[in-house]
Protein backbone atom coordinates (compact mmCIF):
# COMPACT_ATOMS: atom_id res chain seq x y z
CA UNK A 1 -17.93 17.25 26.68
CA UNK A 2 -14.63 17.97 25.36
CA UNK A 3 -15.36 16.71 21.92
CA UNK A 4 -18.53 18.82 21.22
CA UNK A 5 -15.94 21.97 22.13
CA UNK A 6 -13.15 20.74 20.01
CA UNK A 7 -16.11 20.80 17.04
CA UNK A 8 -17.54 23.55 17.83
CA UNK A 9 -14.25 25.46 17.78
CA UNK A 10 -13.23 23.40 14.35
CA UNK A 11 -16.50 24.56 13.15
CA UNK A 12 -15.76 28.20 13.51
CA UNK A 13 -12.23 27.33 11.82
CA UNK A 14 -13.77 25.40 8.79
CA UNK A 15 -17.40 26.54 8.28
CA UNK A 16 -19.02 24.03 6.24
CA UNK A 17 -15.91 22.47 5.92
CA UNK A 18 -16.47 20.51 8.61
CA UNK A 19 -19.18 17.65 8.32
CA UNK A 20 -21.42 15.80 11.17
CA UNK A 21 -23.86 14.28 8.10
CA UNK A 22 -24.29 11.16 8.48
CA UNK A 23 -23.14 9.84 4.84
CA UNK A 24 -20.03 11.70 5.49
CA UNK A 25 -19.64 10.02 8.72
CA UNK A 26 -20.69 6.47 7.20
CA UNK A 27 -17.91 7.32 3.76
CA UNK A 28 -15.31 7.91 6.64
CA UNK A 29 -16.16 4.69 8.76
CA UNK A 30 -15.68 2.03 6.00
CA UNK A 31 -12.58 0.03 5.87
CA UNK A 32 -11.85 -1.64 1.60
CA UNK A 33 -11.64 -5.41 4.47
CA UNK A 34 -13.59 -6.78 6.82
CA UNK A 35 -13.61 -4.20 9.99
CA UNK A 36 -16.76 -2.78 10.55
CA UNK A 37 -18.29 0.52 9.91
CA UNK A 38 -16.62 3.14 12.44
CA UNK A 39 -17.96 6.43 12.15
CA UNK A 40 -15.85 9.23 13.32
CA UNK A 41 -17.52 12.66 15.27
CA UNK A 42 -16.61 14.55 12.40
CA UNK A 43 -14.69 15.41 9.00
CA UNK A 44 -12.62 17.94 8.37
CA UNK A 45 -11.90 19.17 5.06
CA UNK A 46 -8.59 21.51 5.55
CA UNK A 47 -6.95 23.17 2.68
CA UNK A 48 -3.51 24.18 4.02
CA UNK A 49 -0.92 23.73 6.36
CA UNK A 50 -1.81 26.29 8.55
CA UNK A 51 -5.35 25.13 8.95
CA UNK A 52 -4.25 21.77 9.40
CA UNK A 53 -2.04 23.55 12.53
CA UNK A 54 -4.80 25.41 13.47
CA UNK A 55 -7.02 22.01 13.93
CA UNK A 56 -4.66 20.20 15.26
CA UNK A 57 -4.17 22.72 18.25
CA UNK A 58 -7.96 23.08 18.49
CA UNK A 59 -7.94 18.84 19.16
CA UNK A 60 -4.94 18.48 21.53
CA UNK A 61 -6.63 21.52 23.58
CA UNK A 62 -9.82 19.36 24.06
CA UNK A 63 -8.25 15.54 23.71
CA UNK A 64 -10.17 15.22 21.32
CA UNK A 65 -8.77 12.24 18.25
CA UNK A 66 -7.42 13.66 15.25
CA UNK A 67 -6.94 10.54 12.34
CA UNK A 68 -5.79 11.22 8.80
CA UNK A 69 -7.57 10.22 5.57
CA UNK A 70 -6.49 10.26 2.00
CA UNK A 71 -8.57 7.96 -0.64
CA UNK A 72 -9.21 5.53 1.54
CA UNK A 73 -7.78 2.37 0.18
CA UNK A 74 -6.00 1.12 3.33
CA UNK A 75 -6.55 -2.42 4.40
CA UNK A 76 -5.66 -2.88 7.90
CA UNK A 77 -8.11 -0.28 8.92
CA UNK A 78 -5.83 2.50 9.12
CA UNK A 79 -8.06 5.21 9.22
CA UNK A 80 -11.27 4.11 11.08
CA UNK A 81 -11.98 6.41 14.32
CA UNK A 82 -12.09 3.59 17.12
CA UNK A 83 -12.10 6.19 19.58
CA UNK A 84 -13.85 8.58 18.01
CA UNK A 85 -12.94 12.19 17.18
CA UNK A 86 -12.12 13.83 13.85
CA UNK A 87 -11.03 12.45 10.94
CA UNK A 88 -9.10 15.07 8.18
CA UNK A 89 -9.74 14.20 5.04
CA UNK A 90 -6.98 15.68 2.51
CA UNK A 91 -8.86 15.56 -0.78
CA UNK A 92 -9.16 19.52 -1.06
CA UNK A 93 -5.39 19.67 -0.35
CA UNK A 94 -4.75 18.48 -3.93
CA UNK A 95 -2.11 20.72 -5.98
CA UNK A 96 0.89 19.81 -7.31
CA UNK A 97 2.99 22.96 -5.59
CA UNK A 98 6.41 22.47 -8.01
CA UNK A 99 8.17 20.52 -10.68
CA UNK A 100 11.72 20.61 -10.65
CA UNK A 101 12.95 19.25 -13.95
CA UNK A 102 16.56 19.57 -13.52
CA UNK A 103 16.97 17.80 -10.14
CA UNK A 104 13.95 15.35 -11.13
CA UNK A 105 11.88 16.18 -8.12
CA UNK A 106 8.69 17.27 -7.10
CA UNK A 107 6.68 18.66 -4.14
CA UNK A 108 2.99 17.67 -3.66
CA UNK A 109 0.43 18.28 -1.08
CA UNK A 110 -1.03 15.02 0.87
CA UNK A 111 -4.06 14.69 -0.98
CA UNK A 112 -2.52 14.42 -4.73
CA UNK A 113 -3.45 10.98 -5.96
CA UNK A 114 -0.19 9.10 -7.86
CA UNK A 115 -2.35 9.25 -11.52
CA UNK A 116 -3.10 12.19 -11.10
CA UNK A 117 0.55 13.11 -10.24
CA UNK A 118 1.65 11.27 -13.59
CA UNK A 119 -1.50 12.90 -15.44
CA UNK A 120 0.32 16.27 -14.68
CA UNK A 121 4.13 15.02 -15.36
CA UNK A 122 3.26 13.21 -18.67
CA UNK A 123 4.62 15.92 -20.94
CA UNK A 124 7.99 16.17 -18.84
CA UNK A 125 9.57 13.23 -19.96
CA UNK A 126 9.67 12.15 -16.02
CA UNK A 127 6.77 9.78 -13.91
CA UNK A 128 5.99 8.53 -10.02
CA UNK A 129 7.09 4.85 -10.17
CA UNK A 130 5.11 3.74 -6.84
CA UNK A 131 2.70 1.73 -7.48
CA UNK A 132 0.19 0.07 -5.36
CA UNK A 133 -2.32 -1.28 -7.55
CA UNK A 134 -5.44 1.09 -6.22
CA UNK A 135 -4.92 4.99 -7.16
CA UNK A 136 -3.94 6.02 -3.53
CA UNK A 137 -3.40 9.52 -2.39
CA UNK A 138 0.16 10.20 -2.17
CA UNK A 139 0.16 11.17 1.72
CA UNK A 140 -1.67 8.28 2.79
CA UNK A 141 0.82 6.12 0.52
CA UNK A 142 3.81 7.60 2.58
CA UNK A 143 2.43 7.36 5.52
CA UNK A 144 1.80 3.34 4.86
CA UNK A 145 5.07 3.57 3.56
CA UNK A 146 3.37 2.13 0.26
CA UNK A 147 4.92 -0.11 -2.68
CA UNK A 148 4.21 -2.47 -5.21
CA UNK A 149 3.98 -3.94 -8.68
CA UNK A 150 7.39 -1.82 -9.61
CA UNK A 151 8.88 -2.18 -6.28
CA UNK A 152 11.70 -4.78 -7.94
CA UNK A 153 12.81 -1.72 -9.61
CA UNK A 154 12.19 1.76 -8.41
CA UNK A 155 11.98 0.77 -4.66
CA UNK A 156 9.19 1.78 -1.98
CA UNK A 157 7.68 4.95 -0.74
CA UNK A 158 10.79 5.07 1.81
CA UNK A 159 12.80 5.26 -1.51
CA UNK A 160 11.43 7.81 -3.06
CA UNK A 161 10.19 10.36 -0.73
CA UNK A 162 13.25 12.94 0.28
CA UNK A 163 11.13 15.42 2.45
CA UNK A 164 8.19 16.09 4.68
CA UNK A 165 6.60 18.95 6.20
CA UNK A 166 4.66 17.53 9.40
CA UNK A 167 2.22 18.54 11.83
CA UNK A 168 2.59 17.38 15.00
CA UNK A 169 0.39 16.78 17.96
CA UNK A 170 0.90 19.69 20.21
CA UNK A 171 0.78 22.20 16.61
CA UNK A 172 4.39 22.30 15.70
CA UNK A 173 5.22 22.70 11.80
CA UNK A 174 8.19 20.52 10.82
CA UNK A 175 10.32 20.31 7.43
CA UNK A 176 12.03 16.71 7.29
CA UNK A 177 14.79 16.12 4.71
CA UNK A 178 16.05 18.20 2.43
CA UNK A 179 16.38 17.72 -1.51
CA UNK A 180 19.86 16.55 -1.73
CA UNK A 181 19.73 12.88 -2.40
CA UNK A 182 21.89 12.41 0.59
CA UNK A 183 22.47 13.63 4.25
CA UNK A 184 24.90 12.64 7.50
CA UNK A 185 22.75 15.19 9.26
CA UNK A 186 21.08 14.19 12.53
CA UNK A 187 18.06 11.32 12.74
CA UNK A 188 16.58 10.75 9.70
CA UNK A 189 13.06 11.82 10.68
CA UNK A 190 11.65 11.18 7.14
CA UNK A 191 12.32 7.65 7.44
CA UNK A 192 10.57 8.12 10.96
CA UNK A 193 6.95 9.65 9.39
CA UNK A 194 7.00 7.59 6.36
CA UNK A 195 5.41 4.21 7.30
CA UNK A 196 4.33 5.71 10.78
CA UNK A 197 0.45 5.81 9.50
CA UNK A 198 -0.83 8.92 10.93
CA UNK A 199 0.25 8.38 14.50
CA UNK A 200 2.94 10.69 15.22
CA UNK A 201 1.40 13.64 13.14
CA UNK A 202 -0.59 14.69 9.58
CA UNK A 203 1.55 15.47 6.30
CA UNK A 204 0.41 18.47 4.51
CA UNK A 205 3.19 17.97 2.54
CA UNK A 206 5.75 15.65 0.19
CA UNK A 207 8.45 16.24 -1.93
CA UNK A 208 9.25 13.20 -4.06
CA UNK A 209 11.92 11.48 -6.01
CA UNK A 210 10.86 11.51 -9.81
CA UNK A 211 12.79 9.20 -12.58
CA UNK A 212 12.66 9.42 -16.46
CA UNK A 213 9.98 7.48 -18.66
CA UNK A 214 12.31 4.73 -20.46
CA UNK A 215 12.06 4.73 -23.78
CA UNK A 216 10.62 1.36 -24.44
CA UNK A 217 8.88 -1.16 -22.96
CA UNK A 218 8.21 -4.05 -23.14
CA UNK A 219 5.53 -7.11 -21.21
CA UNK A 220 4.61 -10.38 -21.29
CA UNK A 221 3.28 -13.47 -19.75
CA UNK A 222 3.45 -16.99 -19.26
CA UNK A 223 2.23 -20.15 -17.30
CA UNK A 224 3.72 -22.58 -15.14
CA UNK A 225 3.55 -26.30 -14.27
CA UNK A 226 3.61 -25.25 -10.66
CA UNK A 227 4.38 -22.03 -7.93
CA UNK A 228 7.92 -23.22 -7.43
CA UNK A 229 8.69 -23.73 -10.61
CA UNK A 230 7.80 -19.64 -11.08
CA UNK A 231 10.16 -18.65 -8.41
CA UNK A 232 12.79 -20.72 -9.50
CA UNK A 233 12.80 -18.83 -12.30
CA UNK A 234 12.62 -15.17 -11.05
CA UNK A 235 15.02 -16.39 -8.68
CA UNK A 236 17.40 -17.09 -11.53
CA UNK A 237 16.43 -13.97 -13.69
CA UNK A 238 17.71 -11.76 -10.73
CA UNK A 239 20.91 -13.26 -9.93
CA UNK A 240 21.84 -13.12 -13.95
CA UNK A 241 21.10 -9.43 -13.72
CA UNK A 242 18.19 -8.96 -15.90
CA UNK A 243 16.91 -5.55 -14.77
CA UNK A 244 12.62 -6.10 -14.64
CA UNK A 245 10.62 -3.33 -13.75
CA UNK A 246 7.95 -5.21 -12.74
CA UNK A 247 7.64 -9.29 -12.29
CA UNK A 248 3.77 -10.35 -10.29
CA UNK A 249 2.34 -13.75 -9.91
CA UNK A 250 -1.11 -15.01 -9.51
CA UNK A 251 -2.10 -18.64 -8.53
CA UNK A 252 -4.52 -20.71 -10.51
CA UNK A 253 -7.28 -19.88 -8.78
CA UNK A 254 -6.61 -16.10 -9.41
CA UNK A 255 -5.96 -16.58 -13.00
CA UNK A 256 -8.77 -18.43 -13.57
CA UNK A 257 -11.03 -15.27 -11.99
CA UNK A 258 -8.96 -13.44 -14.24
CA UNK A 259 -10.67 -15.31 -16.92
CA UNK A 260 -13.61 -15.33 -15.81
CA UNK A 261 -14.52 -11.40 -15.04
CA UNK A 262 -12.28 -9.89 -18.58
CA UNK A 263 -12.53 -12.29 -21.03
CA UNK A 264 -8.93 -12.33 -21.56
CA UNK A 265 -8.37 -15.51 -21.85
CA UNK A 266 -5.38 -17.77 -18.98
CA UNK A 267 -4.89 -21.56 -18.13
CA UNK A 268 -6.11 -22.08 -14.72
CA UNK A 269 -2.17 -22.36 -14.26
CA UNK A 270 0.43 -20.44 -11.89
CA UNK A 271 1.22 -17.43 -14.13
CA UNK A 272 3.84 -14.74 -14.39
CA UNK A 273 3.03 -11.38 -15.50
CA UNK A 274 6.69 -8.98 -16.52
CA UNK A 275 7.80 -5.95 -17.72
CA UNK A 276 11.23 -4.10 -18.74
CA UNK A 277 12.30 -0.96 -19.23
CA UNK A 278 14.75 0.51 -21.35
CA UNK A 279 15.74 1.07 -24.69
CA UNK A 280 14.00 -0.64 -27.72
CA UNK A 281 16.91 -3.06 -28.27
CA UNK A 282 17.27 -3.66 -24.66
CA UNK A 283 14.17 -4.34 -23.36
CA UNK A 284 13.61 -7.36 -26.52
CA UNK A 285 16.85 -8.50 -25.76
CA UNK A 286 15.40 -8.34 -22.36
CA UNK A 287 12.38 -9.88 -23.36
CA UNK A 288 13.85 -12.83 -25.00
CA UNK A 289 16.63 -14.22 -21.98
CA UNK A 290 13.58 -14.67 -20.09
CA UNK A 291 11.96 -16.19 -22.32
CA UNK A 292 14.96 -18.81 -22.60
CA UNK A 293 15.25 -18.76 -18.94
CA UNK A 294 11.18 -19.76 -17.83
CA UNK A 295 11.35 -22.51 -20.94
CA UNK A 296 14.25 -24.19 -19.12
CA UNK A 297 11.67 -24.41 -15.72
CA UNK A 298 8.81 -25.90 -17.59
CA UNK A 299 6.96 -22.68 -18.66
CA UNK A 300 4.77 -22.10 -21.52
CA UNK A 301 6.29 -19.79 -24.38
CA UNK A 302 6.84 -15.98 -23.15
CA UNK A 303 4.14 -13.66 -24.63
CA UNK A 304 5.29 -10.34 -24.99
CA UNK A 305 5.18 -7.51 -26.44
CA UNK A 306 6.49 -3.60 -26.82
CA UNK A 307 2.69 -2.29 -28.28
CA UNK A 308 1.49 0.23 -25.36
CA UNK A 309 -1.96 -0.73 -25.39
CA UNK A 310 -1.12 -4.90 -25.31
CA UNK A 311 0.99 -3.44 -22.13
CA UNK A 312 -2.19 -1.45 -20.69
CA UNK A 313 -4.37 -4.62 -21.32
CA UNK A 314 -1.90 -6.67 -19.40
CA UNK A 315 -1.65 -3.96 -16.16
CA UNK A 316 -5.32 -3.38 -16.34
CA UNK A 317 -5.39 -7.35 -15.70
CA UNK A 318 -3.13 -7.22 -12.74
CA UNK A 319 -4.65 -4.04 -10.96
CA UNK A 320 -8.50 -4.84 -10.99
CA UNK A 321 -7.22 -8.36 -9.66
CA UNK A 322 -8.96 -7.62 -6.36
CA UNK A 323 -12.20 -6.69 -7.68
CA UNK A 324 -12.07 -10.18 -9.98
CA UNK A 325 -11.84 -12.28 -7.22
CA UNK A 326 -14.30 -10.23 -5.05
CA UNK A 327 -16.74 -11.11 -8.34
CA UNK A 328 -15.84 -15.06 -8.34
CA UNK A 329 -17.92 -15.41 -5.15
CA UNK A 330 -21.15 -13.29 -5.49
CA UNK A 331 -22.38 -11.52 -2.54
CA UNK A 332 -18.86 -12.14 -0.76
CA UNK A 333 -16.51 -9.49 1.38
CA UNK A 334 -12.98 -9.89 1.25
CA UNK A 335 -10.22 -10.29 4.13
CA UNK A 336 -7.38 -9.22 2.59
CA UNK A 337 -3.90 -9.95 4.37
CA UNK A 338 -0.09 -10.29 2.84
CA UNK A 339 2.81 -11.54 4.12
CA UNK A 340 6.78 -10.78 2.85
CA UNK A 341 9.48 -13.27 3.33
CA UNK A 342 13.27 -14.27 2.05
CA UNK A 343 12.56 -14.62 -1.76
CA UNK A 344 14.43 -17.93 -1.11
CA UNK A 345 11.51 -19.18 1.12
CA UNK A 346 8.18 -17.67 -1.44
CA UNK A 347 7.88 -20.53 -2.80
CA UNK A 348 7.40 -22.62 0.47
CA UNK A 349 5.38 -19.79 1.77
CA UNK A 350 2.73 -19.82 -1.00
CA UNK A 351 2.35 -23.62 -1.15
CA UNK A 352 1.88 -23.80 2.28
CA UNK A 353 -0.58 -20.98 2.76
CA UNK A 354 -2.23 -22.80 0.00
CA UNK A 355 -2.55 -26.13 1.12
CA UNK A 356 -4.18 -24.24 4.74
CA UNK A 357 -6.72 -22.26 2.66
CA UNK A 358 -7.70 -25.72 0.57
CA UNK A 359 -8.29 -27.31 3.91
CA UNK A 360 -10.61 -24.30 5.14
CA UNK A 361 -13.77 -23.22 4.45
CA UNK A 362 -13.26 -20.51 2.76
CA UNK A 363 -11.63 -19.34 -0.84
CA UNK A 364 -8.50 -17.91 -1.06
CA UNK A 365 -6.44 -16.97 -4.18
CA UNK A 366 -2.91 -15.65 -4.31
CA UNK A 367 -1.15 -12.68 -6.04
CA UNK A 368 1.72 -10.98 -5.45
CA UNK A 369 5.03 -9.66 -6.04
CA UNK A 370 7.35 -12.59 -6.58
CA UNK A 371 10.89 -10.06 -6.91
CA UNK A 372 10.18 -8.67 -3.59
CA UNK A 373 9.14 -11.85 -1.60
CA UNK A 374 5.58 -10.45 -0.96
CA UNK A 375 2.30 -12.29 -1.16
CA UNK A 376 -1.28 -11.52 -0.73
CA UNK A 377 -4.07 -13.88 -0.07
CA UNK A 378 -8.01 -12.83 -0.81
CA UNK A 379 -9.79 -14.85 1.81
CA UNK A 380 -13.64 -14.31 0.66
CA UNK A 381 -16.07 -14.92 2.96
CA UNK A 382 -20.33 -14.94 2.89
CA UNK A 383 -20.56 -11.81 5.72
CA UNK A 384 -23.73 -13.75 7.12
CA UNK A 385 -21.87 -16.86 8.38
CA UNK A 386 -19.56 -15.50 10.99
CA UNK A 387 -17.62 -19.04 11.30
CA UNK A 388 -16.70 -17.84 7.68
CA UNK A 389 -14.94 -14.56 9.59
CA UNK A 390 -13.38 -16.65 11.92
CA UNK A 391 -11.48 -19.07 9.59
CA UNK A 392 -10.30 -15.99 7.47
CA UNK A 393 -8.73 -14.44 10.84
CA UNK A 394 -7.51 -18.16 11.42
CA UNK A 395 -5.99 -18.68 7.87
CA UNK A 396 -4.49 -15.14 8.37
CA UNK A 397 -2.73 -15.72 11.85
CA UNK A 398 -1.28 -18.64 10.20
CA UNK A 399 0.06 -16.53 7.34
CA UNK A 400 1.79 -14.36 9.86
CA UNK A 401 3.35 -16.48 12.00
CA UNK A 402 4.35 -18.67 8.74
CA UNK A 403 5.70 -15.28 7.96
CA UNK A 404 8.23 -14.84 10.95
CA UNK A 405 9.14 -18.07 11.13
CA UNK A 406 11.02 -17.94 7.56
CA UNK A 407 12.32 -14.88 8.37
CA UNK A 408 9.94 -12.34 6.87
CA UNK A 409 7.65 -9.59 7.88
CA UNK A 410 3.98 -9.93 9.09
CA UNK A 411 3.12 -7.09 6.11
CA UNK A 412 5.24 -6.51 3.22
CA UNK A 413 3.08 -3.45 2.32
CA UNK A 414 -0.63 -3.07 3.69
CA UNK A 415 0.97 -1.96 7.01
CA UNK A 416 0.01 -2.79 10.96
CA UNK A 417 -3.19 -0.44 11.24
CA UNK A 418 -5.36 -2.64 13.28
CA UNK A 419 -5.28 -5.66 12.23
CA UNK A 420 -1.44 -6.49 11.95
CA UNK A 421 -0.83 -5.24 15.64
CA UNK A 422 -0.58 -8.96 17.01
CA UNK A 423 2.39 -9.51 16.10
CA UNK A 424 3.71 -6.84 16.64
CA UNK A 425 6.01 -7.63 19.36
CA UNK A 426 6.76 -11.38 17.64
CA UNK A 427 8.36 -9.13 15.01
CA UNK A 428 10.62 -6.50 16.83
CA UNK A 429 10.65 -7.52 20.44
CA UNK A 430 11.61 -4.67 22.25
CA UNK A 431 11.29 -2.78 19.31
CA UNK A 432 7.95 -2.33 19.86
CA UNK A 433 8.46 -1.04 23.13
CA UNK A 434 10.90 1.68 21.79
CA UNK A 435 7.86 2.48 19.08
CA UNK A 436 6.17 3.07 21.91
CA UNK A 437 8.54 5.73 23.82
CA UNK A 438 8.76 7.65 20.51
CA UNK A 439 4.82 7.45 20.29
CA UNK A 440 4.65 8.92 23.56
CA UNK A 441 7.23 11.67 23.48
CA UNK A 442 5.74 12.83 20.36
CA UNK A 443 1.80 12.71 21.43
CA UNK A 444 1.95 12.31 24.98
CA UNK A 445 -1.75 12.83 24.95
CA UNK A 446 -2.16 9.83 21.97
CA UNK A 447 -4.53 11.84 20.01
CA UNK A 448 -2.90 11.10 16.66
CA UNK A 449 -4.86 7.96 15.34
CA UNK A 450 -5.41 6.50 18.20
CA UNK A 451 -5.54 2.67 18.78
CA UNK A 452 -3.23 1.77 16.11
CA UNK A 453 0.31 0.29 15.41
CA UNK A 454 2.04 1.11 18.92
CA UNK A 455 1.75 -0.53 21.93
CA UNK A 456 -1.27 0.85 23.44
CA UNK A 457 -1.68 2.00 27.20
């Protein structure tokens, strides 16, 4: 069979740095949702460029699937082997290669997680804004062209990553970018990788944008009468020019599993959660227009403050927001989906996703990031009742199309993986189609995660 000689030849490459035990094939099956356990033939466990090269060649020789893997956080099932084949998992390729003060850059390999990137920056005066909520590896984050909770501010992976270097599917090493922050030269084929998710070829590695820690900072909270009322007011905060670094929202239901799983106390209300950068005078003076501004839309006072740890508590709150609501339905699994639309049309978008999930069977709180226009809904579901499955996938196709139809994006930032590849061709129409054509003219033999985001056949 082709695949036993494409692992028997990685096995002479890697040693014991290739794994057929089962665990390791079970670890690199899960999905964080709902899709079920794929194992894949194999993991690799490459610890440079030129083995990655070397493997790669080994896999297009035999057709045999090669599927990237960083921490495994995705949630559209990005790296599950539905055809099999070998997945490379970049968790030994793990070194911060060089810090560049001066030009405030820095060049990773895949498998660098973003703490640990900021663990080894603290004492520069300079941090890696992107932030997705789980602690991601910093290849797969690129390659699901990753953002987040200081998005409003600092922009997305596509923002912030200036180069690549690229394996490809028939072995060929490419460098994409360079570090000047700008270029008229050619395609831009680091806009190309970044967001492609593994299907055009593996990163080994990433040279990344870095900006200064601001010198104060400053968060708070507040509650709201109702969802609209919230966006009216972010709405307003932007247009007056008041610079956050981070603005989220969470639904009742979400605050009130907030509540329930830290102690910290929240009004089973709509809630904001904010933060601003800058100097110490700036970011109260900061602090207090929007505190002036949510008053005038019916918002409880604006708790903030500039102590670090108060911040930390606050952030803590926000990120483990997935594992609270997992915990306010006991034995439940989560189907996890987001949407992005028009700021202008959030508002709409959440009440309407909310009345659907309060006519379903199923729970469903709401977080998200309110500057950007990006929502996620939790759908929890008892993974013995499969009718439970079914209304989540129901509640979800609803979200999507609700999604186009306002003039958004199917997924604002969990990507197309599996699970977003239905609408697909709703979104770009022949677009697709031309995803496609570069798909093929890159891997003609599609052994580059296989299955996923392209047209398939």
């Amino acid at each position: 069979m082709p695949k036993d000689a494409a692992l028997d030849a990685l096995a002479s490459l890697l040693g014991e740095r290739l794994s057929r035990s089962k665990p390791d094939l079970a670890e690199h099956g899960r999905s964080e949702s709902h899709f079920p356990t794929t194992p894949p033939d194999a993991v690799a466990y490459p610890e440079s460029t030129e083995e990655v090269q070397a493997l790669v060649k080994i896999c297009a020789e035999h057709d045999c699937p090669v599927i990237g893997w960083g921490a495994g956080t995705s949630l559209e099932g990005h790296g599950l082997a539905v055809q099999g084949g070998v997945v490379v998992d970049f968790s030994r390729m793990n070194k911060v290669i060089e810090i560049r003060l001066d030009d405030m850059d820095v060049t990773v390999q895949p498998g660098v997680t973003r703490e640990a990137l900021n663990e080894e920056l603290r004492a520069t005066g300079l941090f890696f804004p992107v932030d997705p909520g789980a602690n991601a590896s910093l290849g797969g984050m690129a390659m699901t062209r990753a953002s987040g909770t200081t998005t409003v501010r600092y922009g997305t992976m596509r923002d912030n990553v200036l180069g690549l270097t690229v394996v490809l599917a028939d072995g060929r090493v490419i460098r994409t970018g360079t570090r000047a922050r700008k270029s008229a030269a050619g395609f831009d084929l680091t806009a190309l990788m970044v967001g492609s998710e593994g299907t055009l070829g593996l990163v080994t590695e990433l040279t990344l944008r870095l900006h200064g820690i601001p010198e104060a900072t400053s968060a708070g909270i507040c509650a709201f009468p109702d969802m609209g009322s919230a966006v009216t007011a972010v709405m307003e905060t932007i247009q007056m020019g008041i610079p956050m670094a981070r603005i989220e929202f969470v639904d009742a239901a979400t605050a009130q599993a907030f509540t329930a799983y830290s102690g910290m106390e929240m009004s089973q209300a709509p809630h904001l959660l904010v933060e601003f950068h800058g100097s110490p005078e700036s970011v109260a003076q900061d602090a207090e227009r929007f505190g002036e501004i949510v008053a005038e839309h019916g918002a409880s006072p604006f708790q903030w403050s500039a102590r670090e740890e108060e911040r930390r508590a606050l952030w803590a709150l926000r990120h483990n927001g997935y594992y609270a609501i997992l915990a306010s339905r006991k034995g439940a699994r989560a189907v996890v989906t987001d949407m992005c639309v028009p700021i202008s049309r959030l508002a709409s978008a959440v009440e309407e996703t909310q009345a659907d999930i309060a006519q379903s069977c199923v729970p469903g709180p709401i977080l998200g990031h309110v500057g950007d226009g990006n929502f996620h809904a939790i759908l929890l579901i008892d993974p013995e009742k499969p009718e439970e499955l079914d209304e989540a996938k129901r509640l979800s196709h609803r979200m999507a199309e609700r999604a186009l139809a306002l003039g958004g994006t199917c997924t604002g930032e969990h990507g197309v993986g599996l699970g977003k590849m239905a609408y697909m061709e709703a979104e770009h129409g022949d677009g697709w189609q031309v995803m496609g054509q570069i798909k093929q003219a890159l891997d003609p033999k599609g052994i580059m995660n296989p299955g996923k985001l392209v047209p398939q056949g």
